[in-house]
PDB file of N, CA and C in Angstrom:
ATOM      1  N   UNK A   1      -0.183 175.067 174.340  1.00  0.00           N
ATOM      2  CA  UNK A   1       0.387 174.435 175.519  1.00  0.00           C
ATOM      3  C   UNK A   1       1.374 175.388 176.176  1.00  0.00           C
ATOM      4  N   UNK A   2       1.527 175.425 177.634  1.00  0.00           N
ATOM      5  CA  UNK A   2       2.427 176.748 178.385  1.00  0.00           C
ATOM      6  C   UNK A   2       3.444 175.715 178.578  1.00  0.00           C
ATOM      7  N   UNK A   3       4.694 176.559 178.660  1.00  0.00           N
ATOM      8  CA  UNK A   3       5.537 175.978 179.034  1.00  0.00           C
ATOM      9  C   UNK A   3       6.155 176.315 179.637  1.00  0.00           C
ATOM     10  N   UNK A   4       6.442 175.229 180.847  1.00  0.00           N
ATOM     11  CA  UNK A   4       7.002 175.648 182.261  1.00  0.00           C
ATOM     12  C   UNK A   4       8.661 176.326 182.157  1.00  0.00           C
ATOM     13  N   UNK A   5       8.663 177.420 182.548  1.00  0.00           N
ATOM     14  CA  UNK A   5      10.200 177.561 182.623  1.00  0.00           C
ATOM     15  C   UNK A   5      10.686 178.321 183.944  1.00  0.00           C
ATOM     16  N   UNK A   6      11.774 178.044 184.502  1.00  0.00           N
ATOM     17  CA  UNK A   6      12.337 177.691 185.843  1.00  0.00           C
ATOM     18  C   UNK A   6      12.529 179.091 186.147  1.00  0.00           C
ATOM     19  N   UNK A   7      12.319 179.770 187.371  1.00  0.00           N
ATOM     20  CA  UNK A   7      12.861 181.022 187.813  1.00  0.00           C
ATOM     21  C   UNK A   7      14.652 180.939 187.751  1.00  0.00           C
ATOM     22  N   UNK A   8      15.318 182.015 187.484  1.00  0.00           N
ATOM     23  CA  UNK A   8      16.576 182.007 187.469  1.00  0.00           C
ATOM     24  C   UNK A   8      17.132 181.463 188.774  1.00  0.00           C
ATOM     25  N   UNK A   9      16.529 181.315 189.997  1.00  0.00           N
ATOM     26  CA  UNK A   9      16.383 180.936 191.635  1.00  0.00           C
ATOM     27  C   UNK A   9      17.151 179.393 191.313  1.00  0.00           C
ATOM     28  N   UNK A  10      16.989 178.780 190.190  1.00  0.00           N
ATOM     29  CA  UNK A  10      17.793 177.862 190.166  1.00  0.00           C
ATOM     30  C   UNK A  10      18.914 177.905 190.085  1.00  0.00           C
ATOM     31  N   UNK A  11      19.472 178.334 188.737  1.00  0.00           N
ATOM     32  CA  UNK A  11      21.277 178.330 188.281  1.00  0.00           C
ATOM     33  C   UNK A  11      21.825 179.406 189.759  1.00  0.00           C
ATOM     34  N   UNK A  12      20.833 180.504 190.224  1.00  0.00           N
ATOM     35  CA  UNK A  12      21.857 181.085 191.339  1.00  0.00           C
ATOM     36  C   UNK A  12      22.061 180.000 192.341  1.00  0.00           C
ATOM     37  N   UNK A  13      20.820 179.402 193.135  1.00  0.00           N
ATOM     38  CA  UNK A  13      21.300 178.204 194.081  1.00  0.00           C
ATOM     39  C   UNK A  13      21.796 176.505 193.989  1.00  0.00           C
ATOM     40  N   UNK A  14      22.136 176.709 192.234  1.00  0.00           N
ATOM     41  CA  UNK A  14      22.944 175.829 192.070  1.00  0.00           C
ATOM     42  C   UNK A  14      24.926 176.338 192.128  1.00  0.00           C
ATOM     43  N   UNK A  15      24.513 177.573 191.862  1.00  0.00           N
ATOM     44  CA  UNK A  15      26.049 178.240 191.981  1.00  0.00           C
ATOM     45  C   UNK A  15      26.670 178.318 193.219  1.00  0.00           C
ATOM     46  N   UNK A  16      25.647 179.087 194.235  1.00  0.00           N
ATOM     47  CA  UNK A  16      25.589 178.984 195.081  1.00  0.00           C
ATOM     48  C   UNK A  16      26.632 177.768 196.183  1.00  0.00           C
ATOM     49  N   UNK A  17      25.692 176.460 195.669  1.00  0.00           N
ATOM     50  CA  UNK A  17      25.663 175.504 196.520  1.00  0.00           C
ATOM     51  C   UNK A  17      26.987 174.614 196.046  1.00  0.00           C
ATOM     52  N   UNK A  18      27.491 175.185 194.864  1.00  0.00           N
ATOM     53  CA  UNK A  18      28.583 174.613 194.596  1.00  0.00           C
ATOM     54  C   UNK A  18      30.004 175.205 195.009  1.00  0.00           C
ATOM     55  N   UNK A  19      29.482 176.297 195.477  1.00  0.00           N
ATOM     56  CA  UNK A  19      30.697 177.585 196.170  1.00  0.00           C
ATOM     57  C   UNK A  19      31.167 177.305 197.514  1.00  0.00           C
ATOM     58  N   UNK A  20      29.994 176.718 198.117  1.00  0.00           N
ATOM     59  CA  UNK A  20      29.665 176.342 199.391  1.00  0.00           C
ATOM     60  C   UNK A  20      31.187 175.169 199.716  1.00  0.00           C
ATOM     61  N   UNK A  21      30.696 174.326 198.465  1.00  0.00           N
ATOM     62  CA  UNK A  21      31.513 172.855 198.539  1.00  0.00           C
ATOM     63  C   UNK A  21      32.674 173.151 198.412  1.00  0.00           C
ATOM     64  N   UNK A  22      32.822 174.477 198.163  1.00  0.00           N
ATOM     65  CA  UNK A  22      34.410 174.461 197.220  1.00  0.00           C
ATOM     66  C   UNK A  22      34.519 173.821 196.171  1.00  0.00           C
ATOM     67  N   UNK A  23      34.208 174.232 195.243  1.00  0.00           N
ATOM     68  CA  UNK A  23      34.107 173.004 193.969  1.00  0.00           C
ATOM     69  C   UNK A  23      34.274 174.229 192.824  1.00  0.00           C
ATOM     70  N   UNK A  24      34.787 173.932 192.009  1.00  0.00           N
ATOM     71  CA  UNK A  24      34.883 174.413 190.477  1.00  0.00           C
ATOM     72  C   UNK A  24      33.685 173.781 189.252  1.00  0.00           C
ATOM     73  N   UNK A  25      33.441 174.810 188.679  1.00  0.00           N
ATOM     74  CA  UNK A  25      32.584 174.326 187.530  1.00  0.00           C
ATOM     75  C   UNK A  25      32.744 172.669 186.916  1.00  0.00           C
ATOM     76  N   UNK A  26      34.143 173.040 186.827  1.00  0.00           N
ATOM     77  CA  UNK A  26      34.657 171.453 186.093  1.00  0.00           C
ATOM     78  C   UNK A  26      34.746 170.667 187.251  1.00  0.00           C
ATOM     79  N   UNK A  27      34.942 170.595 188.488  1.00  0.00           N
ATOM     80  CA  UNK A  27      34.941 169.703 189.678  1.00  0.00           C
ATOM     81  C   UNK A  27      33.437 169.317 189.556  1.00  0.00           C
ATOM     82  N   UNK A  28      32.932 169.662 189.781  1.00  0.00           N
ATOM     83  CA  UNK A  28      31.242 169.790 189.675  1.00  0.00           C
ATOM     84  C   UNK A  28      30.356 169.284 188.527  1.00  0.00           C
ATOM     85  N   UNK A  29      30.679 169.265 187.248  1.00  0.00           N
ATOM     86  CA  UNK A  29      30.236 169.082 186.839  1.00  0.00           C
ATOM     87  C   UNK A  29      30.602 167.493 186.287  1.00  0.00           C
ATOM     88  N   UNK A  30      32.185 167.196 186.698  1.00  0.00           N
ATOM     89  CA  UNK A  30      32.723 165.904 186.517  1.00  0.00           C
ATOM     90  C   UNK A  30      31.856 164.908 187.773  1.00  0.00           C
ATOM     91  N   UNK A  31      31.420 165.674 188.709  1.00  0.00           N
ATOM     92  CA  UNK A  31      30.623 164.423 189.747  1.00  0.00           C
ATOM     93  C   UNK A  31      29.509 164.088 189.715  1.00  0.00           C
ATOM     94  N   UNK A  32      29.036 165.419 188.126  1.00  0.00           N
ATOM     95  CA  UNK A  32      27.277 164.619 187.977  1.00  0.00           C
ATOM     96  C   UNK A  32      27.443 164.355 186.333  1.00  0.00           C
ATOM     97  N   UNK A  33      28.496 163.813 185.816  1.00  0.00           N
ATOM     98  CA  UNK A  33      28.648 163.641 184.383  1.00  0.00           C
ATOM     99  C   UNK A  33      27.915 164.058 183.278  1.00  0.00           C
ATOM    100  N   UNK A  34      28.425 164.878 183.674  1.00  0.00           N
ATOM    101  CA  UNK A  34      28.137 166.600 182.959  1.00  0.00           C
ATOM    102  C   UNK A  34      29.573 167.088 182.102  1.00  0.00           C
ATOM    103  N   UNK A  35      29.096 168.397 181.055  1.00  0.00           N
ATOM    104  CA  UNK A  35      30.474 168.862 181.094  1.00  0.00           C
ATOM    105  C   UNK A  35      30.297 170.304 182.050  1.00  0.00           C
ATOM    106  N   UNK A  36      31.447 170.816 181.731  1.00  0.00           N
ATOM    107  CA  UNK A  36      31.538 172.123 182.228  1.00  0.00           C
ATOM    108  C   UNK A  36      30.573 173.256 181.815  1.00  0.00           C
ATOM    109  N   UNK A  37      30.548 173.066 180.151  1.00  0.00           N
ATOM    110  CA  UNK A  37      29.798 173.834 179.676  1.00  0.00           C
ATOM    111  C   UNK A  37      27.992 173.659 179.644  1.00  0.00           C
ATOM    112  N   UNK A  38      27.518 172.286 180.425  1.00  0.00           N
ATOM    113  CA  UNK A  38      26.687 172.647 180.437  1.00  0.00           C
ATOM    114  C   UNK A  38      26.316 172.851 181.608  1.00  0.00           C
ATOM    115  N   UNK A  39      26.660 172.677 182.906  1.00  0.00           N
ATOM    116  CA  UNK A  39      26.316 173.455 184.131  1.00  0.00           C
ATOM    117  C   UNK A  39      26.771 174.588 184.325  1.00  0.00           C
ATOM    118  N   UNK A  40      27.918 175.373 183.805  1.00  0.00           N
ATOM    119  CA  UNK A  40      27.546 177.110 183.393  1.00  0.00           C
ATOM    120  C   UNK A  40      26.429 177.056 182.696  1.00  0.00           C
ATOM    121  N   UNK A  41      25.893 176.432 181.319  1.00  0.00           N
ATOM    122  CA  UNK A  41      24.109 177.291 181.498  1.00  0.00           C
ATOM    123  C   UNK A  41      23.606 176.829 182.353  1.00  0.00           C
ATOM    124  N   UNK A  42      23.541 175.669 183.082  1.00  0.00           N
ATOM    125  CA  UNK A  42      22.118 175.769 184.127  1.00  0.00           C
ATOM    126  C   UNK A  42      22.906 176.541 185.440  1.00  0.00           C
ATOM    127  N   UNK A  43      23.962 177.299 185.563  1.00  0.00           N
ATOM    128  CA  UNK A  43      24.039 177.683 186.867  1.00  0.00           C
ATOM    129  C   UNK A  43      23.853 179.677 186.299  1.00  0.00           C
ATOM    130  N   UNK A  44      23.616 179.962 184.449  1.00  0.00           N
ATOM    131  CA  UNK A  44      23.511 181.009 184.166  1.00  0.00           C
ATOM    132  C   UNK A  44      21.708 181.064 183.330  1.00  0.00           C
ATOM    133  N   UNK A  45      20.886 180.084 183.603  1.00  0.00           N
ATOM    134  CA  UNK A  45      19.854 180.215 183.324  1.00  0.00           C
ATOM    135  C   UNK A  45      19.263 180.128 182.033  1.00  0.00           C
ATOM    136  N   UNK A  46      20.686 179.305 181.112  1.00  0.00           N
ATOM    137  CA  UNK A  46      20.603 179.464 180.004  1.00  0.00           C
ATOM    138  C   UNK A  46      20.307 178.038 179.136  1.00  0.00           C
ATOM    139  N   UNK A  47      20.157 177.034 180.498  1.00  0.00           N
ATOM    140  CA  UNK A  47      19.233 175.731 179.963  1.00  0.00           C
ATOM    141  C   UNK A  47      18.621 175.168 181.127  1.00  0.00           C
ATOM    142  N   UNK A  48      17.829 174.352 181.223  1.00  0.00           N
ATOM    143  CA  UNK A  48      17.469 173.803 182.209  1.00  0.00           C
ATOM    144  C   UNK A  48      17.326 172.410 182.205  1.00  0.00           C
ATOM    145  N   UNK A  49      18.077 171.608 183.458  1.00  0.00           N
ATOM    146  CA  UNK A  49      18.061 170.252 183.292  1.00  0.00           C
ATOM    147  C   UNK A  49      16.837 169.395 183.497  1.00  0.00           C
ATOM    148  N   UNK A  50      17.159 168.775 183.562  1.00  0.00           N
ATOM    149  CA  UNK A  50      16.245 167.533 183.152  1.00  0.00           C
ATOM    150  C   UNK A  50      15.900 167.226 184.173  1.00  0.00           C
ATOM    151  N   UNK A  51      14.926 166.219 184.974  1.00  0.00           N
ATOM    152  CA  UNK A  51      14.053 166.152 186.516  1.00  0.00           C
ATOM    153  C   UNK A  51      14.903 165.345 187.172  1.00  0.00           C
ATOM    154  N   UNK A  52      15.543 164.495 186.409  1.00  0.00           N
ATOM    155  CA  UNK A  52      17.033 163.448 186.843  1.00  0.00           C
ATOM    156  C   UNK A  52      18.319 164.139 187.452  1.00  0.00           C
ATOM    157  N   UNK A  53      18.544 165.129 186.960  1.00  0.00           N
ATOM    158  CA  UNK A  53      19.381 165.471 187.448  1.00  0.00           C
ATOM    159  C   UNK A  53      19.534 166.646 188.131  1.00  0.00           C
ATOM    160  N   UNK A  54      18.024 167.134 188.677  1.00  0.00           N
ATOM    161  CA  UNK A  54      18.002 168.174 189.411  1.00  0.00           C
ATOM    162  C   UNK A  54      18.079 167.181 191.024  1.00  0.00           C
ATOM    163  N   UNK A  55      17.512 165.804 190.384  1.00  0.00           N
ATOM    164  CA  UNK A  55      17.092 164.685 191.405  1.00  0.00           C
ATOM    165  C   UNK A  55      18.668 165.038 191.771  1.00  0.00           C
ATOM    166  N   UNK A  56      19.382 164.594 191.159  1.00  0.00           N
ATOM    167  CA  UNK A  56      21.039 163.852 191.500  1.00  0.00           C
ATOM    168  C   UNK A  56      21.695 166.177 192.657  1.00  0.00           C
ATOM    169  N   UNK A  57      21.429 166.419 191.662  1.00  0.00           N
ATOM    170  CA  UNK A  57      22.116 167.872 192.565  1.00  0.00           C
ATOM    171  C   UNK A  57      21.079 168.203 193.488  1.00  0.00           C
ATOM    172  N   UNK A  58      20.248 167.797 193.994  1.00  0.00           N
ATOM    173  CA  UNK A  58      19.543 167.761 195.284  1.00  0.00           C
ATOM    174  C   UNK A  58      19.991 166.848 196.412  1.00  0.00           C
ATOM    175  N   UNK A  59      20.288 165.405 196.037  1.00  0.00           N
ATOM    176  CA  UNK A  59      20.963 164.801 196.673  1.00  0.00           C
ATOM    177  C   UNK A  59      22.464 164.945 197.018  1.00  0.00           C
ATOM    178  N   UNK A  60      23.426 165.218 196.220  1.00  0.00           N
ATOM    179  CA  UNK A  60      24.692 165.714 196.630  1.00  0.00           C
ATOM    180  C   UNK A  60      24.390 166.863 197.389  1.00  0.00           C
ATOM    181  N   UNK A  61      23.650 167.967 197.145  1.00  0.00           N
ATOM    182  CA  UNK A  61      23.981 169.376 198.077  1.00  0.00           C
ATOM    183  C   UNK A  61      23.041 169.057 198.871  1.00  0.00           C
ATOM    184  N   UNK A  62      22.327 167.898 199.432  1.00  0.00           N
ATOM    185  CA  UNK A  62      21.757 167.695 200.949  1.00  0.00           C
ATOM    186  C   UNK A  62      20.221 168.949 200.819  1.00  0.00           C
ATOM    187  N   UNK A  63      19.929 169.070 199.333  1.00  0.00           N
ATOM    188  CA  UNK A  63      18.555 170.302 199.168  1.00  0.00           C
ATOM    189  C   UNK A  63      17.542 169.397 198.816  1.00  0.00           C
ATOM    190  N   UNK A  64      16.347 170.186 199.062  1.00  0.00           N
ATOM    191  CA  UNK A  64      15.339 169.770 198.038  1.00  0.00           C
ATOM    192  C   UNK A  64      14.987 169.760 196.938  1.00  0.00           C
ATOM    193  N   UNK A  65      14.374 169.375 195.608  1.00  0.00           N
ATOM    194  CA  UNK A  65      14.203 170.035 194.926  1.00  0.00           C
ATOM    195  C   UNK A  65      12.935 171.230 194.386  1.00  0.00           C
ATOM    196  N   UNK A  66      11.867 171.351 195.614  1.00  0.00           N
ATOM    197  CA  UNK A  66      11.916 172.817 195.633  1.00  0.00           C
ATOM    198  C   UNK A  66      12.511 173.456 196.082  1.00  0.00           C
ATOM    199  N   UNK A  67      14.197 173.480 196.938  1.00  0.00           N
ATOM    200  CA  UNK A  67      14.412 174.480 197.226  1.00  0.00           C
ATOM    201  C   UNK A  67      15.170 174.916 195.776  1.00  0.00           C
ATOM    202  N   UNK A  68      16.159 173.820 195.386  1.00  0.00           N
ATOM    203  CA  UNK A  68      16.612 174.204 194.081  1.00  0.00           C
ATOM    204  C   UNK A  68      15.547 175.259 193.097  1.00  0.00           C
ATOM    205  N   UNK A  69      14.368 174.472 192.532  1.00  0.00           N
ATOM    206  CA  UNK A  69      13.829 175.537 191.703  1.00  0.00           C
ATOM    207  C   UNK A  69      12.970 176.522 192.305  1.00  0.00           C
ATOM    208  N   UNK A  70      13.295 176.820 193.149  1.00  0.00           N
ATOM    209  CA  UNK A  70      12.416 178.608 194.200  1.00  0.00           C
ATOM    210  C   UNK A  70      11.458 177.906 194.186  1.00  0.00           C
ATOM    211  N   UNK A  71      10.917 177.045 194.660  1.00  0.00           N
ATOM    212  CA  UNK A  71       9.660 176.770 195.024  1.00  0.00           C
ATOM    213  C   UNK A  71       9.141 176.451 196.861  1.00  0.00           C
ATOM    214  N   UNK A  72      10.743 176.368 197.283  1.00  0.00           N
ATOM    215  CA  UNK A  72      10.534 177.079 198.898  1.00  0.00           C
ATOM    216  C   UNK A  72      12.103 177.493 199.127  1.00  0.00           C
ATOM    217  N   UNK A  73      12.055 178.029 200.536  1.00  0.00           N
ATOM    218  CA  UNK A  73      13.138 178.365 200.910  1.00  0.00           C
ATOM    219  C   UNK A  73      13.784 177.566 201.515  1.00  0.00           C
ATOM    220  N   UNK A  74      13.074 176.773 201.931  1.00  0.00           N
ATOM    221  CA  UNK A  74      14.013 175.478 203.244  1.00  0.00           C
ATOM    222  C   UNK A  74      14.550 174.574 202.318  1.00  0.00           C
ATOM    223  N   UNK A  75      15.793 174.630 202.574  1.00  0.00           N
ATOM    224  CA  UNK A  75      16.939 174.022 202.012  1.00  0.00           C
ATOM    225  C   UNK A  75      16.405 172.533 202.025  1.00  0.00           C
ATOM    226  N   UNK A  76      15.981 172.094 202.907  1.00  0.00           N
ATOM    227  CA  UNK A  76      15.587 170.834 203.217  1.00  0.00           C
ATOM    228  C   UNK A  76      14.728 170.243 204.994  1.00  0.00           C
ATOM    229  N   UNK A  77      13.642 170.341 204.239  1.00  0.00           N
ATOM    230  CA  UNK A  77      12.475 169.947 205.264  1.00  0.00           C
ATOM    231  C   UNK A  77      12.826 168.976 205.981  1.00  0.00           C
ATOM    232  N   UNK A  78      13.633 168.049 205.833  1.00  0.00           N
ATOM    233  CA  UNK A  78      13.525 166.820 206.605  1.00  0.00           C
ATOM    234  C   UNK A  78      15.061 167.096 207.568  1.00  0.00           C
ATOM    235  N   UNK A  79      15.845 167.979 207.581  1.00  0.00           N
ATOM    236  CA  UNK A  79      16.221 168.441 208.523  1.00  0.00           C
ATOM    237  C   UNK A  79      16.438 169.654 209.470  1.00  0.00           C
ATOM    238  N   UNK A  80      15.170 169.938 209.190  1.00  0.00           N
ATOM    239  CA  UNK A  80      14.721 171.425 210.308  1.00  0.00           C
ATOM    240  C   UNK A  80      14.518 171.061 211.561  1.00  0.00           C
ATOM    241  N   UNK A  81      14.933 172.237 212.539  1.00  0.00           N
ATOM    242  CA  UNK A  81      15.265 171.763 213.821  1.00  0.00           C
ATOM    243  C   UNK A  81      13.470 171.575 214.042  1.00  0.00           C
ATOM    244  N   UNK A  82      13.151 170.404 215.205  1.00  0.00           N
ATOM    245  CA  UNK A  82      11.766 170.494 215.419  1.00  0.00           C
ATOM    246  C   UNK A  82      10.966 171.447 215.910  1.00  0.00           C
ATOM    247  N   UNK A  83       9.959 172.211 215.577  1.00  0.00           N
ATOM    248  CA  UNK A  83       9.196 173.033 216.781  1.00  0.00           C
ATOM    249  C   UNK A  83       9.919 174.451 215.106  1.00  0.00           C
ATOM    250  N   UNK A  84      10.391 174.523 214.698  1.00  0.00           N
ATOM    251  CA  UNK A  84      10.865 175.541 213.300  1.00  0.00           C
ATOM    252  C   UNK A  84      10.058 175.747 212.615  1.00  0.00           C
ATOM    253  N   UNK A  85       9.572 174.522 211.708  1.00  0.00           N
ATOM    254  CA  UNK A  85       8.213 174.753 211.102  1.00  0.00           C
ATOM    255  C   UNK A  85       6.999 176.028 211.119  1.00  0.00           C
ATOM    256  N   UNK A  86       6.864 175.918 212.847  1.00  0.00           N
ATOM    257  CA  UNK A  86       5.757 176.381 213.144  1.00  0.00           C
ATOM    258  C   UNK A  86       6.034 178.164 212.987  1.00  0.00           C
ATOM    259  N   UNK A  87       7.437 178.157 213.008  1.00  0.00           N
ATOM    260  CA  UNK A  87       7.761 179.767 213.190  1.00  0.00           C
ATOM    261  C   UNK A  87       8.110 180.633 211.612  1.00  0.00           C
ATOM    262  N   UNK A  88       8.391 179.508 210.766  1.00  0.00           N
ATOM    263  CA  UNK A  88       8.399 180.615 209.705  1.00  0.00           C
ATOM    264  C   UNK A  88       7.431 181.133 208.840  1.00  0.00           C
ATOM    265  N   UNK A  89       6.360 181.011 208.967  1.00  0.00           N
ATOM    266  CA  UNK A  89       5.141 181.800 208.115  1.00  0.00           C
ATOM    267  C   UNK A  89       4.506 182.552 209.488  1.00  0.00           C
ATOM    268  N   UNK A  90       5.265 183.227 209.884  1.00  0.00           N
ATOM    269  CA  UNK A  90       4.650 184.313 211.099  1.00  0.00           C
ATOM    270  C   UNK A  90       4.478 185.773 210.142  1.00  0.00           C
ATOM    271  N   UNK A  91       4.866 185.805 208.755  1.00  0.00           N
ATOM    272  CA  UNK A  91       4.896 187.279 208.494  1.00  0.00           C
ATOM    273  C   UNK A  91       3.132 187.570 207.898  1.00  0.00           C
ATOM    274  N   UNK A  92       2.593 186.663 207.864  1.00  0.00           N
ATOM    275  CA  UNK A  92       1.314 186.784 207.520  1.00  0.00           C
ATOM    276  C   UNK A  92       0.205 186.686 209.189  1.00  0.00           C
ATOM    277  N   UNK A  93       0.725 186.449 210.175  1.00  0.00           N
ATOM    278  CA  UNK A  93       0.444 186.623 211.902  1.00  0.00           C
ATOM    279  C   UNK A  93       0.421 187.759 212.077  1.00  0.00           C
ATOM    280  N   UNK A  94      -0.745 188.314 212.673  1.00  0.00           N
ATOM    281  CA  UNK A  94      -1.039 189.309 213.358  1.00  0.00           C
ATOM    282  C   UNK A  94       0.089 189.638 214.703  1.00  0.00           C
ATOM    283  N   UNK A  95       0.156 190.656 215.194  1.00  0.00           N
ATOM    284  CA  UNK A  95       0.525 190.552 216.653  1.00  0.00           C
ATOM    285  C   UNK A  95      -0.119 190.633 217.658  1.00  0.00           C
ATOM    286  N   UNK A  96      -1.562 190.306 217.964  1.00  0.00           N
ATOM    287  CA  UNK A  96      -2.367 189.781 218.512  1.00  0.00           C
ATOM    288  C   UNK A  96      -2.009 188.460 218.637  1.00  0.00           C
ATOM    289  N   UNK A  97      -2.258 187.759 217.307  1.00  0.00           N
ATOM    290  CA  UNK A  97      -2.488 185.915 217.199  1.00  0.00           C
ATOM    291  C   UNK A  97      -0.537 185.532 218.195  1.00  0.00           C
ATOM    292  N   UNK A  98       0.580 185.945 217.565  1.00  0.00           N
ATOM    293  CA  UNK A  98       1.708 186.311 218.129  1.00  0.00           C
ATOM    294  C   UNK A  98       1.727 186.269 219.879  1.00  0.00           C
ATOM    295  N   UNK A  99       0.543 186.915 220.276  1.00  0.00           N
ATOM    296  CA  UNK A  99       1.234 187.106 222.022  1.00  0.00           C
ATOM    297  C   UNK A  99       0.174 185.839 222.495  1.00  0.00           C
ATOM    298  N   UNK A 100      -0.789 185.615 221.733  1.00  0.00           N
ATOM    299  CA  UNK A 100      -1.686 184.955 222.142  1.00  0.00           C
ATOM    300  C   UNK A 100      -0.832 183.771 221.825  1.00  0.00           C
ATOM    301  N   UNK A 101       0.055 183.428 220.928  1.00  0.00           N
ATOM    302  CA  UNK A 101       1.340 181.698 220.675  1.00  0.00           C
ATOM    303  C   UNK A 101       1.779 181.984 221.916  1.00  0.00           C
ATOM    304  N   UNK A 102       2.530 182.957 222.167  1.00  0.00           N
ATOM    305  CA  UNK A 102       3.223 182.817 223.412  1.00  0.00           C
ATOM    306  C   UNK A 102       2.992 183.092 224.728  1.00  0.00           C
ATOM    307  N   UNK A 103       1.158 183.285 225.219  1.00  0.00           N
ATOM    308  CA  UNK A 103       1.173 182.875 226.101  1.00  0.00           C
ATOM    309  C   UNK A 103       0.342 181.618 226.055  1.00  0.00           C
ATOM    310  N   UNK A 104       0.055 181.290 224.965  1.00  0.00           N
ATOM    311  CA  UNK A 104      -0.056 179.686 225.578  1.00  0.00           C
ATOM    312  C   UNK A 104       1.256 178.875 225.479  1.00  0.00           C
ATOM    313  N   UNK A 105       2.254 179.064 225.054  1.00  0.00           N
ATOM    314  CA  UNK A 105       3.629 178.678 225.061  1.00  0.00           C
ATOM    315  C   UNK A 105       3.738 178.581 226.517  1.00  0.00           C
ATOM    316  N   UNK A 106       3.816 179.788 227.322  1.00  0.00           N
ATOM    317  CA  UNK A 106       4.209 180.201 228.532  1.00  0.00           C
ATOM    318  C   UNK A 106       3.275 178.950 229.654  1.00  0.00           C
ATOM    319  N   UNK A 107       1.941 178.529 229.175  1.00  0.00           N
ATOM    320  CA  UNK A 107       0.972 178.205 229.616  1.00  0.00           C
ATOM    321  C   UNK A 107       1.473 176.567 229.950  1.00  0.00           C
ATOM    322  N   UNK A 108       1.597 176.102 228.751  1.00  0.00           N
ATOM    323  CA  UNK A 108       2.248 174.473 228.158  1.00  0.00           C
ATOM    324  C   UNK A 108       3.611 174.201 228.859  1.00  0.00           C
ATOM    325  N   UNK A 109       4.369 175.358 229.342  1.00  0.00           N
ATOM    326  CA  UNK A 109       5.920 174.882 230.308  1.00  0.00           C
ATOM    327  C   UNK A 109       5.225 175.213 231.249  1.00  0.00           C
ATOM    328  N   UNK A 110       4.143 176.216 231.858  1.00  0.00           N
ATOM    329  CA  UNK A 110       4.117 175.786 233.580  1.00  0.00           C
ATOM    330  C   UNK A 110       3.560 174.747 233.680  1.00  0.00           C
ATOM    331  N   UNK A 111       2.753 174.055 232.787  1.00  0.00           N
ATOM    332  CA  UNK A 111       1.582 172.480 233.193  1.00  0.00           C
ATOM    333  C   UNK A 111       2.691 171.592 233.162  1.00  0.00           C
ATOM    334  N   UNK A 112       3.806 171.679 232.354  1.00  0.00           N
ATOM    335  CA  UNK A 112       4.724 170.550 231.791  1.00  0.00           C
ATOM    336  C   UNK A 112       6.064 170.445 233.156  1.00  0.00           C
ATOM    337  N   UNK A 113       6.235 171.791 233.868  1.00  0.00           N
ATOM    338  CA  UNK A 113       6.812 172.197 235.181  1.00  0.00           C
ATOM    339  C   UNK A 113       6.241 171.427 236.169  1.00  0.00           C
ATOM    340  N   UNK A 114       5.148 171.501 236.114  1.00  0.00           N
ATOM    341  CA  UNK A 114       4.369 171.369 237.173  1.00  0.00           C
ATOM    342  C   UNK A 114       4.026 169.750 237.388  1.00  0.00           C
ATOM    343  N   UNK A 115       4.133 168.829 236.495  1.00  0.00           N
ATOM    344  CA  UNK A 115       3.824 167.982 236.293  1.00  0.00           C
ATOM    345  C   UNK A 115       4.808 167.114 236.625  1.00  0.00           C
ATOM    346  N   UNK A 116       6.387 167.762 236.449  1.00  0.00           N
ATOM    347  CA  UNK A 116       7.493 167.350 236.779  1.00  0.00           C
ATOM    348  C   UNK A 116       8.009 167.489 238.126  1.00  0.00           C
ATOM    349  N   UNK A 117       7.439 168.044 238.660  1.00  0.00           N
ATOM    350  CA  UNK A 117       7.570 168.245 240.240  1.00  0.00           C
ATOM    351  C   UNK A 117       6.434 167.603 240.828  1.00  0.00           C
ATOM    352  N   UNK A 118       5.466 167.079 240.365  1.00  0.00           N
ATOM    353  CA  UNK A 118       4.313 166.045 240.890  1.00  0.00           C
ATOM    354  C   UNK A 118       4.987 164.436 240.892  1.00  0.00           C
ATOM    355  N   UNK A 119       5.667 164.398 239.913  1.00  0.00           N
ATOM    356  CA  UNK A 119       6.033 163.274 239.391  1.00  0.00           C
ATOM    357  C   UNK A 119       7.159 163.039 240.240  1.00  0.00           C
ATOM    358  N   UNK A 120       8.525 163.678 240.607  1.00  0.00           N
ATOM    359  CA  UNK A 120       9.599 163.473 241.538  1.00  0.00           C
ATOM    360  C   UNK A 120       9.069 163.070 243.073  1.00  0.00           C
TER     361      UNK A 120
END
């Protein structure tokens, strides 16, 4: 049987996200009833918590929990600005496919222009 074990991408963006807050190990670890010593290992890679309480430090730091365990980068999908989505996997886009987004971009505001001055 394999057994799953977490990229270090966790304990850094749990450290991370607790630096953010201003918070101390022991501040931090008293708000998910924890001790100190055991969120230094999960913020040094040296245990890994449990699915509960990656749940609970996803919800306080406003993340996902793939972003917690590197399994994406977006902090949190459900508040990306709209129309974002579409722009961050451009590094695998040609720059062909690229001019060809933006001139139908260009294409979609003159019909949407144009439509607005029909309409007044």
């Amino acid at each position: 049987m394999e057994v799953l074990t977490l990229k270090p991408t966790l304990g850094v963006r749990l450290r991370e996200l607790r630096e953010a807050k201003n918070l101390s190990q022991k501040e931090a670890a008293s708000r998910f009833g924890i001790t100190n010593f055991q969120l230094s290992r999960y913020e040094t890679g040296k245990a890994n918590p449990d699915p509960d309480l990656i749940a609970k430090f996803a919800e306080f730091y406003e993340v996902s929990s793939d972003y917690l365990l590197g399994l994406s980068d977006i902090r949190n999908p459900e508040k990306q600005p709209e129309g974002e989505m579409f722009f961050w996997d451009l590094e695998n886009t040609t720059p062909e496919e690229i001019e060809e987004a933006k001139r139908y971009i260009e294409f979609r505001r003159q019909q949407l222009n144009k439509r607005k001055h029909e309409d007044s």
